[in-house]
PDB file of N, CA and C in Angstrom:
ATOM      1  N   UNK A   1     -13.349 156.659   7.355  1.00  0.00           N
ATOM      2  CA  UNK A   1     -11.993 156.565   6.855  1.00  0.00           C
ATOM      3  C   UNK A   1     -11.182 157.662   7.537  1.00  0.00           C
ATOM      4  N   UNK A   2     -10.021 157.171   8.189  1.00  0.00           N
ATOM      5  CA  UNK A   2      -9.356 158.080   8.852  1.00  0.00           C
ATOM      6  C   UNK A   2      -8.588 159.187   8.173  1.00  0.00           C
ATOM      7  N   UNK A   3      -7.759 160.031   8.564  1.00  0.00           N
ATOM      8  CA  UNK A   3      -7.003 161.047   8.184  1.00  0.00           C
ATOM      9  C   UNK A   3      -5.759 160.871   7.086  1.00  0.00           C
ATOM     10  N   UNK A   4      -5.696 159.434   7.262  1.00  0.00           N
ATOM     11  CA  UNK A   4      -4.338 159.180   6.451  1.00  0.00           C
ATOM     12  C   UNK A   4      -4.661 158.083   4.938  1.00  0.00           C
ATOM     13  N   UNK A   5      -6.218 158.405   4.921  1.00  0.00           N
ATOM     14  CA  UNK A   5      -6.651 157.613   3.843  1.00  0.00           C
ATOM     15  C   UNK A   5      -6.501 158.764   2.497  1.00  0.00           C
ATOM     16  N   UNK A   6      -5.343 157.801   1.764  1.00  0.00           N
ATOM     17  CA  UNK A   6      -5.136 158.939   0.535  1.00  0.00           C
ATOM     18  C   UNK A   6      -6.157 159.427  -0.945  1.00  0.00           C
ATOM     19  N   UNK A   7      -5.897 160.659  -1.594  1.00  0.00           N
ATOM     20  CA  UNK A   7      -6.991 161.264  -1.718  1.00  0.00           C
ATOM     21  C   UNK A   7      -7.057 160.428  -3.505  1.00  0.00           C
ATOM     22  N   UNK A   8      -5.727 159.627  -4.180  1.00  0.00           N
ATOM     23  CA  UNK A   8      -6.080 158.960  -5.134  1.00  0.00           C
ATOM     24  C   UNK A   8      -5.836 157.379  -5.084  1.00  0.00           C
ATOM     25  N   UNK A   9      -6.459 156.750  -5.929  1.00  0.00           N
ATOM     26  CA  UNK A   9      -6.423 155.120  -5.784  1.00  0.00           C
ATOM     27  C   UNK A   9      -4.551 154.481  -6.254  1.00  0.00           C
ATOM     28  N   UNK A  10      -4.251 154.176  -4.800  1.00  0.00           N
ATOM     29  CA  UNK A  10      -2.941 153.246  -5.188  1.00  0.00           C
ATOM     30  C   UNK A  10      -2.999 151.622  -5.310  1.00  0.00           C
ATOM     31  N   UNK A  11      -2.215 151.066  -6.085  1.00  0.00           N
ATOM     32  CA  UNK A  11      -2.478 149.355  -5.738  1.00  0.00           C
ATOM     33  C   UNK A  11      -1.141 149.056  -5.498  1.00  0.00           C
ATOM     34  N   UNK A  12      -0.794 148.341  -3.923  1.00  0.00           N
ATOM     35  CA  UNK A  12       0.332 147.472  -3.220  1.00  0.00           C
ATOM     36  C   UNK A  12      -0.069 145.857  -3.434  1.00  0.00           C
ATOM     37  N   UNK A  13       0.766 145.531  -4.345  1.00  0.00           N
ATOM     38  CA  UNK A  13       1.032 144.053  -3.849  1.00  0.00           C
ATOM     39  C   UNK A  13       2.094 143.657  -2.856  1.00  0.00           C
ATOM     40  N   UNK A  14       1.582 142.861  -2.339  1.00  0.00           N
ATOM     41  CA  UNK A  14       2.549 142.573  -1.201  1.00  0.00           C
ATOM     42  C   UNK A  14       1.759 140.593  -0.643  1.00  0.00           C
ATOM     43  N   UNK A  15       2.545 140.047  -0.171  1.00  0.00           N
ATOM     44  CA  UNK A  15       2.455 139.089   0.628  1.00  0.00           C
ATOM     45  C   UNK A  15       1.050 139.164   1.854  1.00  0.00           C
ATOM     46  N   UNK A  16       0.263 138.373   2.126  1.00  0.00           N
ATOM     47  CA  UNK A  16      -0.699 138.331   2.875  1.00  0.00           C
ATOM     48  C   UNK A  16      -0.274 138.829   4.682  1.00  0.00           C
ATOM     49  N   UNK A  17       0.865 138.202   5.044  1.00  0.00           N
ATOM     50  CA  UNK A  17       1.217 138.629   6.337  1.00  0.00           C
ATOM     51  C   UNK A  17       1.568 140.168   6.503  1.00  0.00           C
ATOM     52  N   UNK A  18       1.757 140.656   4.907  1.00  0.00           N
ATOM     53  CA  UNK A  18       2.120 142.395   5.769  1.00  0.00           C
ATOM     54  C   UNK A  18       1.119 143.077   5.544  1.00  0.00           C
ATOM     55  N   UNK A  19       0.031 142.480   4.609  1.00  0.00           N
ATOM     56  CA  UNK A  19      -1.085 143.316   4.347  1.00  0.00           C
ATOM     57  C   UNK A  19      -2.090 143.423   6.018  1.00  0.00           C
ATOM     58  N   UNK A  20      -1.904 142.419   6.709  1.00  0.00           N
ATOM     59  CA  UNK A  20      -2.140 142.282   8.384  1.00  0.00           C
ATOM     60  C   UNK A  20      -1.743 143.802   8.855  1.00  0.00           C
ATOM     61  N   UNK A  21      -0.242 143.768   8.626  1.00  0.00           N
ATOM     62  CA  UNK A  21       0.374 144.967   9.274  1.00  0.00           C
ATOM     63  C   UNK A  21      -0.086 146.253   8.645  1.00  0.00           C
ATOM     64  N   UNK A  22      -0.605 146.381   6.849  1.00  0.00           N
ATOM     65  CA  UNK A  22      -0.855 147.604   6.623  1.00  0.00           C
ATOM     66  C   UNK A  22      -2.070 147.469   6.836  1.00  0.00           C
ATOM     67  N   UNK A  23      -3.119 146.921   7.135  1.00  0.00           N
ATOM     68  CA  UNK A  23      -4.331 146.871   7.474  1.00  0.00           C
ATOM     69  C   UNK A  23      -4.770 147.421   9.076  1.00  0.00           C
ATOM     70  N   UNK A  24      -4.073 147.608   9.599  1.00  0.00           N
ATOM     71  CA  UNK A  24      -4.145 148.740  10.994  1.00  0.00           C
ATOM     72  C   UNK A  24      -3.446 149.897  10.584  1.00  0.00           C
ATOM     73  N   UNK A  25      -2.940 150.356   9.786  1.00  0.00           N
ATOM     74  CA  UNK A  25      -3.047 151.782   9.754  1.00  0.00           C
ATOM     75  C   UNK A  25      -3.885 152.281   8.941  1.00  0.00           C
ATOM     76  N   UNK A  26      -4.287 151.448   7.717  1.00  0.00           N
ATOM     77  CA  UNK A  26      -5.223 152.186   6.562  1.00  0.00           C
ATOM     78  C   UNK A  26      -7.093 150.877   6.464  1.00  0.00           C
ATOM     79  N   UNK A  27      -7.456 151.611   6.027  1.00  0.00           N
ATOM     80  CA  UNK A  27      -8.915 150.721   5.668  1.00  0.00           C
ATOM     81  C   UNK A  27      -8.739 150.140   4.365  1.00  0.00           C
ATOM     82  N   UNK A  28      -8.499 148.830   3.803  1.00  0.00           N
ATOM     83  CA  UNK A  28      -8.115 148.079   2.640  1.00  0.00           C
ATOM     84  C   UNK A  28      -9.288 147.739   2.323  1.00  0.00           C
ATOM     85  N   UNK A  29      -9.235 148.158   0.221  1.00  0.00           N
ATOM     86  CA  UNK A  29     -10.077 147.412  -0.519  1.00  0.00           C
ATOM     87  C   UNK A  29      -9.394 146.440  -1.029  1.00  0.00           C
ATOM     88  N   UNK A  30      -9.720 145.181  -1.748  1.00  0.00           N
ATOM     89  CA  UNK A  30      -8.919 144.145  -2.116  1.00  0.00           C
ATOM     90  C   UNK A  30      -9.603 143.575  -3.057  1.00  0.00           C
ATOM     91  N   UNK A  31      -8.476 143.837  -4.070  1.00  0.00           N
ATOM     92  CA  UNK A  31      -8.526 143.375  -5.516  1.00  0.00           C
ATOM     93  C   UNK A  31      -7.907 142.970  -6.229  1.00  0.00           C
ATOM     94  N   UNK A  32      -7.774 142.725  -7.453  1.00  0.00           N
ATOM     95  CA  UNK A  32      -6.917 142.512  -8.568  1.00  0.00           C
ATOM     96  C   UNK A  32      -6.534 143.434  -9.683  1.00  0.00           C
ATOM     97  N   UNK A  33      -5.096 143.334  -9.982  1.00  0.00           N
ATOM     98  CA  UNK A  33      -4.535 144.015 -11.193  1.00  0.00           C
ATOM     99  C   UNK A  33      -4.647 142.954 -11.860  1.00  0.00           C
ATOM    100  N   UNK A  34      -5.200 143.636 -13.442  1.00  0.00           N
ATOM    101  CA  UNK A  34      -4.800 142.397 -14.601  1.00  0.00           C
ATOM    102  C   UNK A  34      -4.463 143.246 -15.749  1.00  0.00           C
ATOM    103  N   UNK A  35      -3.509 142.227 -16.062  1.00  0.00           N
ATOM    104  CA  UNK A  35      -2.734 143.196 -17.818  1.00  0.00           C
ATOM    105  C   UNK A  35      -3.264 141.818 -18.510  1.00  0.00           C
ATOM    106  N   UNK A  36      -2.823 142.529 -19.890  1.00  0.00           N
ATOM    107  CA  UNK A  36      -2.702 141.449 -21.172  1.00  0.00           C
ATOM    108  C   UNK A  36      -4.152 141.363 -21.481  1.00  0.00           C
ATOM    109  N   UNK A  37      -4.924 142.100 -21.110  1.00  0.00           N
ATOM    110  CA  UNK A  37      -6.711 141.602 -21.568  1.00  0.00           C
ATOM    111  C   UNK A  37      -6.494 142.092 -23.176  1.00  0.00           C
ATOM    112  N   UNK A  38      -7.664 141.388 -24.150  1.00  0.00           N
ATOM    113  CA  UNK A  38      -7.917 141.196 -24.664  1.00  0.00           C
ATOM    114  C   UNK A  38      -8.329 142.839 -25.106  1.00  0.00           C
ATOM    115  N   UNK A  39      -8.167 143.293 -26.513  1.00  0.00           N
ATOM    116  CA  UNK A  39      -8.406 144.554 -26.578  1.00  0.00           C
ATOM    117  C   UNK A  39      -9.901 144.959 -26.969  1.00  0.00           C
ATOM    118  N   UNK A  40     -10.730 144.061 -27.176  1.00  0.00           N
ATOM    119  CA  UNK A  40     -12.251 144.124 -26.918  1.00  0.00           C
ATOM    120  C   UNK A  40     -12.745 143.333 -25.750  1.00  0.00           C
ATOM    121  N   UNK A  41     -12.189 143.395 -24.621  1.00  0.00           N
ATOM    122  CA  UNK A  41     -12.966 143.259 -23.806  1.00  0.00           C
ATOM    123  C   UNK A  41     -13.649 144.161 -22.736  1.00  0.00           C
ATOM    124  N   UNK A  42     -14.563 144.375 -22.444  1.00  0.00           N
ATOM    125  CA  UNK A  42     -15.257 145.831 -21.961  1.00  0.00           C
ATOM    126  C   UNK A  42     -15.348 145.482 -20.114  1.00  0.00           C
ATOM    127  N   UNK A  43     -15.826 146.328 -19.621  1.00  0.00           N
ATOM    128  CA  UNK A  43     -16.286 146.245 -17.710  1.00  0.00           C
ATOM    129  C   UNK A  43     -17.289 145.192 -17.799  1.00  0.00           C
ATOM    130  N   UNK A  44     -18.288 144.642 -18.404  1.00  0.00           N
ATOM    131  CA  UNK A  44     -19.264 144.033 -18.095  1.00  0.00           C
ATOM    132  C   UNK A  44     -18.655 142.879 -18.408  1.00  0.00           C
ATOM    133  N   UNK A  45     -17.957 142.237 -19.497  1.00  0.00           N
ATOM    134  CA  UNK A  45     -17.314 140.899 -19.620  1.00  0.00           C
ATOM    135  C   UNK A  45     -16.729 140.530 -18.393  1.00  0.00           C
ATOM    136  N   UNK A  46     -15.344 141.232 -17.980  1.00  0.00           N
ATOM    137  CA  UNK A  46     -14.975 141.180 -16.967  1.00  0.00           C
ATOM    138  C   UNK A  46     -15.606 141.119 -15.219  1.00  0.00           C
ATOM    139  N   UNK A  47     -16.367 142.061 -15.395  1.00  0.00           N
ATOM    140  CA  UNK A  47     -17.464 141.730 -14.314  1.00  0.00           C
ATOM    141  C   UNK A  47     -18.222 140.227 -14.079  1.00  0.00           C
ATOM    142  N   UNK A  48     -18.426 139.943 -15.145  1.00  0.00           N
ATOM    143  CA  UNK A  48     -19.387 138.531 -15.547  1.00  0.00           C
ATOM    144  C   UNK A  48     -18.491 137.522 -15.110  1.00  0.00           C
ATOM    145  N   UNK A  49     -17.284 137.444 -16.295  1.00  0.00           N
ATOM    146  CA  UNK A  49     -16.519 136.236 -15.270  1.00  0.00           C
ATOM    147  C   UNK A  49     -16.044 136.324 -13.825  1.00  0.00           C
ATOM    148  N   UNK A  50     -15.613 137.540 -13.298  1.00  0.00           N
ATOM    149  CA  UNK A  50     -15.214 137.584 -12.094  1.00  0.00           C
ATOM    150  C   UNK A  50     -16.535 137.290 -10.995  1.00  0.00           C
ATOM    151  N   UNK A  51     -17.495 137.269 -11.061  1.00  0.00           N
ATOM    152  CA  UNK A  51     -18.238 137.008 -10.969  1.00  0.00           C
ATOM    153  C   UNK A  51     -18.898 135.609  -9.206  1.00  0.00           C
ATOM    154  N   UNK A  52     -18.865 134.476  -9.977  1.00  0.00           N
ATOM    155  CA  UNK A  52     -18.615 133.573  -9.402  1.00  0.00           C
ATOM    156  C   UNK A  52     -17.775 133.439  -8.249  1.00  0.00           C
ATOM    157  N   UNK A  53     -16.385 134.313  -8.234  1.00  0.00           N
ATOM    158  CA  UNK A  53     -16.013 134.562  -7.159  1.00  0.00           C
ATOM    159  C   UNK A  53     -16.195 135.216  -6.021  1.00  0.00           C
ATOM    160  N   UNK A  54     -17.145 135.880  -6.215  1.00  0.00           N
ATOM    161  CA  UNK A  54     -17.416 137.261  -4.738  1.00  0.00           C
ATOM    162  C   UNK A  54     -18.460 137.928  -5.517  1.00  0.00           C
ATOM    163  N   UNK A  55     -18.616 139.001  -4.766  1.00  0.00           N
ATOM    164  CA  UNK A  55     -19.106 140.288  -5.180  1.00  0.00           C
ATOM    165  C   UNK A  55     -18.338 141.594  -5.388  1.00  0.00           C
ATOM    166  N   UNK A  56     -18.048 141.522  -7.115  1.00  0.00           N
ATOM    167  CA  UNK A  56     -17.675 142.716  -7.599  1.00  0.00           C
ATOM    168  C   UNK A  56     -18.538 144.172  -6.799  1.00  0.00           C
ATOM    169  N   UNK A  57     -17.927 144.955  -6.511  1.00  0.00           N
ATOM    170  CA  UNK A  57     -18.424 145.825  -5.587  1.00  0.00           C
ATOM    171  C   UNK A  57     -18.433 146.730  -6.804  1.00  0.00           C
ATOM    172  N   UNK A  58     -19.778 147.932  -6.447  1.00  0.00           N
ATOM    173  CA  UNK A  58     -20.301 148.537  -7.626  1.00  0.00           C
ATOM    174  C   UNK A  58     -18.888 150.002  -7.504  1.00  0.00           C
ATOM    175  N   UNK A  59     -19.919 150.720  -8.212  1.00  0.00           N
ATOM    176  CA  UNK A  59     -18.848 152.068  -8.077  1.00  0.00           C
ATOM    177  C   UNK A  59     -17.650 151.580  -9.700  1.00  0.00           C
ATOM    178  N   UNK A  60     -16.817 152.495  -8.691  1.00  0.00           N
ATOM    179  CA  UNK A  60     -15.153 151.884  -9.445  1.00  0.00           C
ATOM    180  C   UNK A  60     -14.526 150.577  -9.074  1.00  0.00           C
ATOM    181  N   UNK A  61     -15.526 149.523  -9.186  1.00  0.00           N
ATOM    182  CA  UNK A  61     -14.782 148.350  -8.471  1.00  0.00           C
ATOM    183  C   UNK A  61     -14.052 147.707  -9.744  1.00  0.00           C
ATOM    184  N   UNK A  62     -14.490 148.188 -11.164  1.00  0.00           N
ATOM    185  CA  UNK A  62     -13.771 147.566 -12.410  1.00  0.00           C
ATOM    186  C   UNK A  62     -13.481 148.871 -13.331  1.00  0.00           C
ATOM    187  N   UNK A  63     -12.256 148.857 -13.492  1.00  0.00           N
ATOM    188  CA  UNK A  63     -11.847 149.911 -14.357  1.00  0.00           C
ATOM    189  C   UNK A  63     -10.713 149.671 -15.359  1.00  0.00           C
ATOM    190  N   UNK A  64     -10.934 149.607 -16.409  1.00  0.00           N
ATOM    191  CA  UNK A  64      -9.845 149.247 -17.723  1.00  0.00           C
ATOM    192  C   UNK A  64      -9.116 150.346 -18.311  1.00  0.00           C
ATOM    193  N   UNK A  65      -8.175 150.172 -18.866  1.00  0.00           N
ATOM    194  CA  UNK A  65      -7.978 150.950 -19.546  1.00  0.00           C
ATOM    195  C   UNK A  65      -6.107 150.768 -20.286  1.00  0.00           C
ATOM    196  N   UNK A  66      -5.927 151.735 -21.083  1.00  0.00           N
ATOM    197  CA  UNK A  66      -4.324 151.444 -21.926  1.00  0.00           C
ATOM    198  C   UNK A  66      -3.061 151.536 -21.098  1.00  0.00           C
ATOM    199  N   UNK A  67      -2.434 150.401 -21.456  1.00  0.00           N
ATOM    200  CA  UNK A  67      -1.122 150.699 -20.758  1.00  0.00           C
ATOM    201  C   UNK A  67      -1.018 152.199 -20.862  1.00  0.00           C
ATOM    202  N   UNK A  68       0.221 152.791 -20.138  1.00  0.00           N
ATOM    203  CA  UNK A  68       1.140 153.848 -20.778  1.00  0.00           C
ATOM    204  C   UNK A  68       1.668 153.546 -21.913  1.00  0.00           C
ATOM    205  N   UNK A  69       2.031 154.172 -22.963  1.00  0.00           N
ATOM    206  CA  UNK A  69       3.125 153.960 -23.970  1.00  0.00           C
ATOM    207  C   UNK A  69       2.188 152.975 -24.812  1.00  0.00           C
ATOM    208  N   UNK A  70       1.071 152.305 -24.664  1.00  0.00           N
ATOM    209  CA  UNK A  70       0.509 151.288 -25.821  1.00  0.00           C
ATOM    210  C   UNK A  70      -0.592 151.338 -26.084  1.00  0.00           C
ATOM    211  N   UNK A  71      -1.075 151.107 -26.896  1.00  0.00           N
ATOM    212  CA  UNK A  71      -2.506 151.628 -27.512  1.00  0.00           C
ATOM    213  C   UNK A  71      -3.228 150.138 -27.329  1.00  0.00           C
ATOM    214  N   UNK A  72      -2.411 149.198 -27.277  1.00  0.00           N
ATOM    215  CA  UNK A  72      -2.854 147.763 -27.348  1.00  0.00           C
ATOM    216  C   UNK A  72      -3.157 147.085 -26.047  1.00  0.00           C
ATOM    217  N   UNK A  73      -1.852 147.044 -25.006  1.00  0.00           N
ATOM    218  CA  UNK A  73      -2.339 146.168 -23.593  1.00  0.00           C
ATOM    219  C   UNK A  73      -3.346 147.259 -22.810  1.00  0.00           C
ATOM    220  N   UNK A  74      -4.101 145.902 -22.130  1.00  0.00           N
ATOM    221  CA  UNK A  74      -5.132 146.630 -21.619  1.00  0.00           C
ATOM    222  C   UNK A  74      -4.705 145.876 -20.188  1.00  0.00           C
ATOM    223  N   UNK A  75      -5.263 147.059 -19.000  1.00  0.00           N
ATOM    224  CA  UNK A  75      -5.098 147.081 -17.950  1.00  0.00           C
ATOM    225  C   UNK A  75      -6.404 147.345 -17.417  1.00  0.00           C
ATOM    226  N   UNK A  76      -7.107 146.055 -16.229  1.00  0.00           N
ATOM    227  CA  UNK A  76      -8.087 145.854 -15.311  1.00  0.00           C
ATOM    228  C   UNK A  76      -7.080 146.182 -13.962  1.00  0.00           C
ATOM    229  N   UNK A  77      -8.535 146.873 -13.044  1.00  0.00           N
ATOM    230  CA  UNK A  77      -8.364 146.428 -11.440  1.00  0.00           C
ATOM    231  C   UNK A  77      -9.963 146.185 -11.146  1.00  0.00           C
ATOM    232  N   UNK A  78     -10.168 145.350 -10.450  1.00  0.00           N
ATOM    233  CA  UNK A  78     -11.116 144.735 -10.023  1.00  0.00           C
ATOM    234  C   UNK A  78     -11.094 144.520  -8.582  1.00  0.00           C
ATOM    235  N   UNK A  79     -12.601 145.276  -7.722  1.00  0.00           N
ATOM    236  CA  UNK A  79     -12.233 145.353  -6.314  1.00  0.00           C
ATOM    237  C   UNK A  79     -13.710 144.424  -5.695  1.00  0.00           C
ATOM    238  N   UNK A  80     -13.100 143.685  -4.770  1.00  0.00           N
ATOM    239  CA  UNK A  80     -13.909 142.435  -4.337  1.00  0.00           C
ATOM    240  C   UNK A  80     -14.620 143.156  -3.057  1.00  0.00           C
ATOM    241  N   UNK A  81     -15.616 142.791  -2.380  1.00  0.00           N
ATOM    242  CA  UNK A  81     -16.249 143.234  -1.712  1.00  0.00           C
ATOM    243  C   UNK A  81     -15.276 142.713   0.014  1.00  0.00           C
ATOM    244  N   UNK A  82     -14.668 141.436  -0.205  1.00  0.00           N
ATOM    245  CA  UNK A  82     -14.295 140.983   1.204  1.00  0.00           C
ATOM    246  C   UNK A  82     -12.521 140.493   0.562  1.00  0.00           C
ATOM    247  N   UNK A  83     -11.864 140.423   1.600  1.00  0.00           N
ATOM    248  CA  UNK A  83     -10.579 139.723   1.610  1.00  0.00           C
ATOM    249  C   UNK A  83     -10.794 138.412   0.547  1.00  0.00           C
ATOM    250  N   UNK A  84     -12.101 137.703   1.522  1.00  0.00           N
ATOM    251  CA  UNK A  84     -11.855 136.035   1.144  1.00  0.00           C
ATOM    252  C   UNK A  84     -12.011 136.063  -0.160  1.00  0.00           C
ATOM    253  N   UNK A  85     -12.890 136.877  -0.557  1.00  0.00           N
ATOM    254  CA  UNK A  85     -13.381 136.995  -2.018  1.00  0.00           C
ATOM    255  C   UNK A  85     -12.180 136.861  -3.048  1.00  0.00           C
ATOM    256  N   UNK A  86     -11.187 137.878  -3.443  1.00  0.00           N
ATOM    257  CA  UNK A  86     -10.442 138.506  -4.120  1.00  0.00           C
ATOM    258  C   UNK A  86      -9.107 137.140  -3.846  1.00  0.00           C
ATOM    259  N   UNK A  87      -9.156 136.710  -2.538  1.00  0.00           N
ATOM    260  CA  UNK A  87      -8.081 135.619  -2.567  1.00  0.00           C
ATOM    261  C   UNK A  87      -8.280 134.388  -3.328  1.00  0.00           C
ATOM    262  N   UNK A  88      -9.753 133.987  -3.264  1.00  0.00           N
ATOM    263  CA  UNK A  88     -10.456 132.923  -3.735  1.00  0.00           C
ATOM    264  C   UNK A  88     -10.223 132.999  -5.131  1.00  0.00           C
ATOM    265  N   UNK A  89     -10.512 134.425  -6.051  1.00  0.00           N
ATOM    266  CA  UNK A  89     -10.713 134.593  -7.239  1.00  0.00           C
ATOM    267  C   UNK A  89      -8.842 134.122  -7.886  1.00  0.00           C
ATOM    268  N   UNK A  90      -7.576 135.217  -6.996  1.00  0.00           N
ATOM    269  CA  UNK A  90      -6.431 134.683  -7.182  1.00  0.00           C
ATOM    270  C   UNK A  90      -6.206 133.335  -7.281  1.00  0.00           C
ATOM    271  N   UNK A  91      -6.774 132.683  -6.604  1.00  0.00           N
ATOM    272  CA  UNK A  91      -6.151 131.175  -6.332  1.00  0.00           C
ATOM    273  C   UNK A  91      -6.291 129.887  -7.527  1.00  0.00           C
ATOM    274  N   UNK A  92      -7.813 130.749  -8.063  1.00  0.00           N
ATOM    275  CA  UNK A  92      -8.043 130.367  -8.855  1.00  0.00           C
ATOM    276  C   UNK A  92      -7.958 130.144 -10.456  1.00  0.00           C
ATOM    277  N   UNK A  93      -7.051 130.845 -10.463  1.00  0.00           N
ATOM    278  CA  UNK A  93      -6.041 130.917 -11.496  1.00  0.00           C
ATOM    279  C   UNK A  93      -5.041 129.671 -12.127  1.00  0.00           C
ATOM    280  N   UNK A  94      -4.950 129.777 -13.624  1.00  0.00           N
ATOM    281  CA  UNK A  94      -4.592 130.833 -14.498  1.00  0.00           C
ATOM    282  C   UNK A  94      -5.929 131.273 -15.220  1.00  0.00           C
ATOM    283  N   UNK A  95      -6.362 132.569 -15.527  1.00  0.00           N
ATOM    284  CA  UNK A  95      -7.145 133.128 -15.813  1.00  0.00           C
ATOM    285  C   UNK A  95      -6.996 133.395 -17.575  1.00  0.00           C
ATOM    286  N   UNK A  96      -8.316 132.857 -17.909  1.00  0.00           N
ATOM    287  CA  UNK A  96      -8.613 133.188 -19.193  1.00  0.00           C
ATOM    288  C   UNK A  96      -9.622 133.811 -19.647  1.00  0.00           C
ATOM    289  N   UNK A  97      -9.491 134.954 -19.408  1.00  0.00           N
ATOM    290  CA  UNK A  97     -10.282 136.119 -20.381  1.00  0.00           C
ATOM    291  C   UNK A  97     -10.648 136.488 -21.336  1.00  0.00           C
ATOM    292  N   UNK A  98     -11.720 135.928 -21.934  1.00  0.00           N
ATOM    293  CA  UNK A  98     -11.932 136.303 -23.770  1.00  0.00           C
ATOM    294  C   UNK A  98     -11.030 134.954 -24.452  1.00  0.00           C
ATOM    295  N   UNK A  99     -11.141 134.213 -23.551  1.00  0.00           N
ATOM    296  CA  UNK A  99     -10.044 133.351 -24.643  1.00  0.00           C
ATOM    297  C   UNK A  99      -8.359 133.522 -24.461  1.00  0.00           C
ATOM    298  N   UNK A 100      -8.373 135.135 -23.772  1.00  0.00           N
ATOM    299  CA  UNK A 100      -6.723 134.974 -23.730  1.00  0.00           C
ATOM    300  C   UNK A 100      -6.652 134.991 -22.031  1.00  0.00           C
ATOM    301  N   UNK A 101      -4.569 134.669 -22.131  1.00  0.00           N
ATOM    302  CA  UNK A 101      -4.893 134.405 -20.720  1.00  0.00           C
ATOM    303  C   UNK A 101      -3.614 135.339 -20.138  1.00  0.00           C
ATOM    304  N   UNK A 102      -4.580 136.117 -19.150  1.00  0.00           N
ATOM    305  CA  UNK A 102      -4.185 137.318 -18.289  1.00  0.00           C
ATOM    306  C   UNK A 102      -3.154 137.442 -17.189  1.00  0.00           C
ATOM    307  N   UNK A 103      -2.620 137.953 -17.054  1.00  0.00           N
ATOM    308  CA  UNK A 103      -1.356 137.825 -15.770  1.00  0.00           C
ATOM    309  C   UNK A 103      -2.065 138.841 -14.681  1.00  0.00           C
ATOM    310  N   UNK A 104      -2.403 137.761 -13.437  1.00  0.00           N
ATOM    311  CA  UNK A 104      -3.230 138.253 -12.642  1.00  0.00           C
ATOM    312  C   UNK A 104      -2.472 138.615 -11.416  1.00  0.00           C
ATOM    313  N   UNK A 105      -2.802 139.948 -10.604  1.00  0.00           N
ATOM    314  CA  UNK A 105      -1.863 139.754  -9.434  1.00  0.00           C
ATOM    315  C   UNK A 105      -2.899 140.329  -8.193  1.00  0.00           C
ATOM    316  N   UNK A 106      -2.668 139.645  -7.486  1.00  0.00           N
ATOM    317  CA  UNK A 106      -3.507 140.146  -5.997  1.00  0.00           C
ATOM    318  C   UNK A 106      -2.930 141.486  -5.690  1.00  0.00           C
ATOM    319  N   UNK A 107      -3.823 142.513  -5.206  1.00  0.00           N
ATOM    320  CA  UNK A 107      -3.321 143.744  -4.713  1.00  0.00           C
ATOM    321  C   UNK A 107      -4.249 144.085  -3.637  1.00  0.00           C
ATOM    322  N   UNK A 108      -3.888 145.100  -2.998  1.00  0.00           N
ATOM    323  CA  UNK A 108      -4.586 146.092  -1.985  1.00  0.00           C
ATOM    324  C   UNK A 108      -4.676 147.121  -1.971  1.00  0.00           C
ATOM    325  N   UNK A 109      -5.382 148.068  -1.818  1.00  0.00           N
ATOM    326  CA  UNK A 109      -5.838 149.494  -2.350  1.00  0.00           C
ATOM    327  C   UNK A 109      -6.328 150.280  -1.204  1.00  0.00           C
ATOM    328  N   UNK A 110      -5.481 150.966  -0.577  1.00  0.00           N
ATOM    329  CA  UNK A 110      -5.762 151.549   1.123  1.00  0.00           C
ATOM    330  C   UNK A 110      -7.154 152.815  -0.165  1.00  0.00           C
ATOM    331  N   UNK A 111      -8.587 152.370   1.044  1.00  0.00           N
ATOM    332  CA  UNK A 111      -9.646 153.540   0.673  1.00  0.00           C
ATOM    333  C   UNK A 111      -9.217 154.690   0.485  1.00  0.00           C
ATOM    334  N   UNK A 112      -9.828 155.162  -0.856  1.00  0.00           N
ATOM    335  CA  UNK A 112      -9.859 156.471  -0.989  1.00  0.00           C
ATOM    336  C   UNK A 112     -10.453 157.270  -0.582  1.00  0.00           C
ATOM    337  N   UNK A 113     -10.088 158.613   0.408  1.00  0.00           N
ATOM    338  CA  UNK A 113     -10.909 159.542   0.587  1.00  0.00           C
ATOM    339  C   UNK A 113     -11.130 160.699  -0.409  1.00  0.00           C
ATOM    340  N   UNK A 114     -12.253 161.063  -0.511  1.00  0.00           N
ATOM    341  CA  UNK A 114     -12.688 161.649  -1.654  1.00  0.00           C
ATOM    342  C   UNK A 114     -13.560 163.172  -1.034  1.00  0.00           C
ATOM    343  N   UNK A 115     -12.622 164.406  -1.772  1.00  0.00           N
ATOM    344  CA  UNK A 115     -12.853 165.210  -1.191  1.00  0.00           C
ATOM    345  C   UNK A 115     -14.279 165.865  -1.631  1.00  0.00           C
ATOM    346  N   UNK A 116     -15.046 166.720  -0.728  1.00  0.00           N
ATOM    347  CA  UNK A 116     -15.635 167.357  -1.099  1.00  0.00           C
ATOM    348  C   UNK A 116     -15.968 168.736  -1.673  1.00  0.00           C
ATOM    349  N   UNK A 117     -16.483 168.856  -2.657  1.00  0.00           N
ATOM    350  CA  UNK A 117     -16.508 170.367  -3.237  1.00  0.00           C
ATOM    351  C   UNK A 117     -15.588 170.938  -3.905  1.00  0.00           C
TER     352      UNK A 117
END
């Protein structure tokens, strides 16, 4: 990961043709933002259904947690191992999670470099 890979996790949505263009300056993980989950639903549910689509990549590839300001909406990002993966999983939408159904958005996440010591 080069010099300009930043040191915390951002997510850009953007259109597929410019992610081309930010994809030569930075190294892209590619995933999904999801709001509106269900307030018992945990990393392994989510993992499970996403599932079928790709390979959830281990690590921090699923991470939940509270809006700002709400104790109630819950917020996923979920990071796919390949492009095709994470597009496949979008496409495949509308997504129902636990029964409820999630507002899903494709994103990209230039690698984090992670300092040492």
């Amino acid at each position: 990961i080069g010099e300009r890979a930043p040191k915390e996790r951002m997510y850009i949505e953007l259109p597929k043709k410019y992610r081309a263009v930010l994809s030569k300056f930075y190294d892209l993980d590619h995933g999904l933002f999801i709001t509106d989950l269900d307030p018992y639903i945990n990393e392994d549910y989510v993992a499970a259904y996403f599932k079928p689509f790709g390979c959830v990549t281990v690590n921090d590839s699923i991470t939940i947690c509270n809006s700002p300001g709400s104790s109630k909406d819950r917020l996923a990002y979920v990071r796919f191992s390949t492009e095709a993966e994470a597009d496949l999983a979008d496409w495949a939408g509308p997504h129902f999670i636990g029964g409820t159904e999630c507002k899903v958005r494709r994103v990209v996440s230039p690698k984090v470099r992670y300092l040492e010591g």
